[in-house]
Protein backbone atom coordinates (compact mmCIF):
# COMPACT_ATOMS: atom_id res chain seq x y z
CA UNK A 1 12.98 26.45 8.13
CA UNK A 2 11.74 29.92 9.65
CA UNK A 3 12.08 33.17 7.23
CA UNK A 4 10.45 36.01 7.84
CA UNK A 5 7.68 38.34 6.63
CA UNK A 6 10.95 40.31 5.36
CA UNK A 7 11.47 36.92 3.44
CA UNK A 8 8.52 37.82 0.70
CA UNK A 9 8.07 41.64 1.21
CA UNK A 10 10.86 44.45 0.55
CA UNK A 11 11.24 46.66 3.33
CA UNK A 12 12.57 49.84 3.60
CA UNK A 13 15.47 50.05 5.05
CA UNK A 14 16.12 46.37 5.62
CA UNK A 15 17.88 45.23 2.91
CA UNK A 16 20.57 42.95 4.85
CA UNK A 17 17.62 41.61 6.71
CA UNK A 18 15.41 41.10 3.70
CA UNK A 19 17.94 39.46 1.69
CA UNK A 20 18.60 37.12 4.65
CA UNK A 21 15.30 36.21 4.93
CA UNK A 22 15.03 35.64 0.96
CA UNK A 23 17.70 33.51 1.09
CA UNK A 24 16.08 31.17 3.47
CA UNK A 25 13.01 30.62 1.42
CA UNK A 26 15.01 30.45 -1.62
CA UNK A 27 17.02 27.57 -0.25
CA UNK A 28 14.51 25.87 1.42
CA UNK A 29 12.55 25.69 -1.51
CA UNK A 30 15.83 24.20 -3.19
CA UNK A 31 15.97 21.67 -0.89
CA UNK A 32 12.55 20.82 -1.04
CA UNK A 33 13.92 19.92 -4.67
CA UNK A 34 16.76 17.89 -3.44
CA UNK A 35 15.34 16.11 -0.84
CA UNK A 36 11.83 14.97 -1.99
CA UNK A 37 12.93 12.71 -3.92
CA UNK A 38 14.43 10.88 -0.39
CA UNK A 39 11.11 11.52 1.38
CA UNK A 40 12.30 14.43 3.64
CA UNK A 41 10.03 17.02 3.76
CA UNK A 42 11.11 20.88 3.77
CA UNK A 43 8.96 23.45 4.21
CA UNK A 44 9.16 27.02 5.16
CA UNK A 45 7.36 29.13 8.48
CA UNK A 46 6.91 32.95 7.52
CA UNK A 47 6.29 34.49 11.37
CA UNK A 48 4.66 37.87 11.77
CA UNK A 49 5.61 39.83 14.59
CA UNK A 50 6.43 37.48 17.51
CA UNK A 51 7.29 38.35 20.87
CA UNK A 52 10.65 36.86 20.98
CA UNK A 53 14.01 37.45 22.47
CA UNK A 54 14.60 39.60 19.37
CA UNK A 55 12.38 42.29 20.45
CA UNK A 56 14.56 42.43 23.75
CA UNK A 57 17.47 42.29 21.87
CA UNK A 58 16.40 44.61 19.43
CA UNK A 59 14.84 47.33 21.75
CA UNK A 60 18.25 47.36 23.89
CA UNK A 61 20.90 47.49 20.60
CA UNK A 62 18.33 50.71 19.66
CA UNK A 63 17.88 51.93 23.04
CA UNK A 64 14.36 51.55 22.79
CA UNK A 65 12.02 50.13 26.02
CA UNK A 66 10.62 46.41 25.01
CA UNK A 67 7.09 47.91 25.51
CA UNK A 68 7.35 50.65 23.12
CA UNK A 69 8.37 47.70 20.55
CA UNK A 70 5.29 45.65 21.41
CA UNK A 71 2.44 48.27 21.77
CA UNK A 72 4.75 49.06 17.52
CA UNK A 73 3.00 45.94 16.46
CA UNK A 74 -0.66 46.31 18.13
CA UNK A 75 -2.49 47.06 14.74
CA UNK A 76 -0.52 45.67 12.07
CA UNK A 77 -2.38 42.73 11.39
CA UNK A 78 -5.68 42.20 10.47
CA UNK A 79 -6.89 40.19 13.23
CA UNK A 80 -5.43 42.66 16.10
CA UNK A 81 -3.36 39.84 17.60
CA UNK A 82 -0.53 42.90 18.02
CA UNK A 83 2.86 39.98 19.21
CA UNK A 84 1.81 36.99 18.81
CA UNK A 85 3.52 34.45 21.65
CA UNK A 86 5.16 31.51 19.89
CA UNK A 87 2.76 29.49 21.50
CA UNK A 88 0.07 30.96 20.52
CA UNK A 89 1.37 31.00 16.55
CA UNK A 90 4.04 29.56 15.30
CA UNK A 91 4.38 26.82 17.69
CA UNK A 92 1.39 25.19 16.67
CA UNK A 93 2.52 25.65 12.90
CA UNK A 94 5.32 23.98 13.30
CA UNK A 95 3.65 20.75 15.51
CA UNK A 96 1.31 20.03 12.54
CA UNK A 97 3.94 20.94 9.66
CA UNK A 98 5.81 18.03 11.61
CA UNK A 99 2.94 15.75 12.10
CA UNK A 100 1.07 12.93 9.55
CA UNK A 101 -1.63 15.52 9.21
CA UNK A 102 1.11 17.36 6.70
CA UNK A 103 2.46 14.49 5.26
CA UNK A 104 1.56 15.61 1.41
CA UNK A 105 2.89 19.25 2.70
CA UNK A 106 6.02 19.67 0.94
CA UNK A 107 7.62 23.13 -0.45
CA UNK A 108 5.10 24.93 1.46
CA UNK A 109 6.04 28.78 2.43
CA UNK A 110 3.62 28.90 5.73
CA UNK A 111 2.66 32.25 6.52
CA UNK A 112 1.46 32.26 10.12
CA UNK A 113 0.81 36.31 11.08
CA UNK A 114 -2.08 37.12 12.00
CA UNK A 115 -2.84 38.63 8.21
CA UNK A 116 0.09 41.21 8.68
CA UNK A 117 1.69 40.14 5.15
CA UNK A 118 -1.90 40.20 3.34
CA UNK A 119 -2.87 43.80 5.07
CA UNK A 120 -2.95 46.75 2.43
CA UNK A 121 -2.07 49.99 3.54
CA UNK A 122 -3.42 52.66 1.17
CA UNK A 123 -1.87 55.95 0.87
CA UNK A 124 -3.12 59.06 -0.54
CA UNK A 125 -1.59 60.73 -3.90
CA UNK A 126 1.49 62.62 -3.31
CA UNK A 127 2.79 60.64 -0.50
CA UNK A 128 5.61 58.83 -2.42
CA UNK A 129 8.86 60.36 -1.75
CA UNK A 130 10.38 62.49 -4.30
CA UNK A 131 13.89 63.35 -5.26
């Protein structure tokens, strides 16, 4: 199953999104209950940013160019991989969450972002909104 980054964070201003992307952890980690038992394996992929169709889709619904989007992500990880092609990420994620290799892998929430979720962004005092 693929949630998101939105999936175990809270962001601001994303709350259909993020509770979308809950919800698909939460059930796949259900189902990982349900099904074990029968020997079917569920696990779930957490992408970072990905250079998808929904950055197209998303920079034309906002009326934003697709490379403004991309050169967004360039620095959000730790490792600088900016969008990551599918290839490149989740891809191979996914071919060795299917494979023997991750046979015992069950119930597993498989972050693959380049560090994005794990990066700490510290902000000085005063910064938080007020009101």
């Amino acid at each position: 199953m693929v949630s998101s980054g939105a999936g175990i964070d809270a962001f601001p201003y994303g709350s259909d999104y993020c509770a979308a992307k809950h919800g698909v952890i939460g059930l796949g980690l259900t189902l990982a209950n349900e099904l074990g038992p029968y020997g079917v394996r569920v696990n779930m992929l957490v992408p970072g940013g990905h250079d998808t169709p929904m950055i197209d889709a998303s920079a034309e619904a906002n009326g934003f160019r697709r490379a403004d989007l991309i050169d967004q992500m360039a620095g959000l990880d730790l490792l600088g991989a900016g969008a990551i092609k599918p290839e490149e990420g989740t891809t191979p994620a996914v071919l060795w969450l299917l494979s023997d290799k991750a046979r015992w892998v069950h119930g597993h929430i498989q972050v693959v972002d380049a560090g994005l979720n794990a990066k700490v962004v510290l902000t000085g005092a005063g910064n938080a909104p007020t009101g």
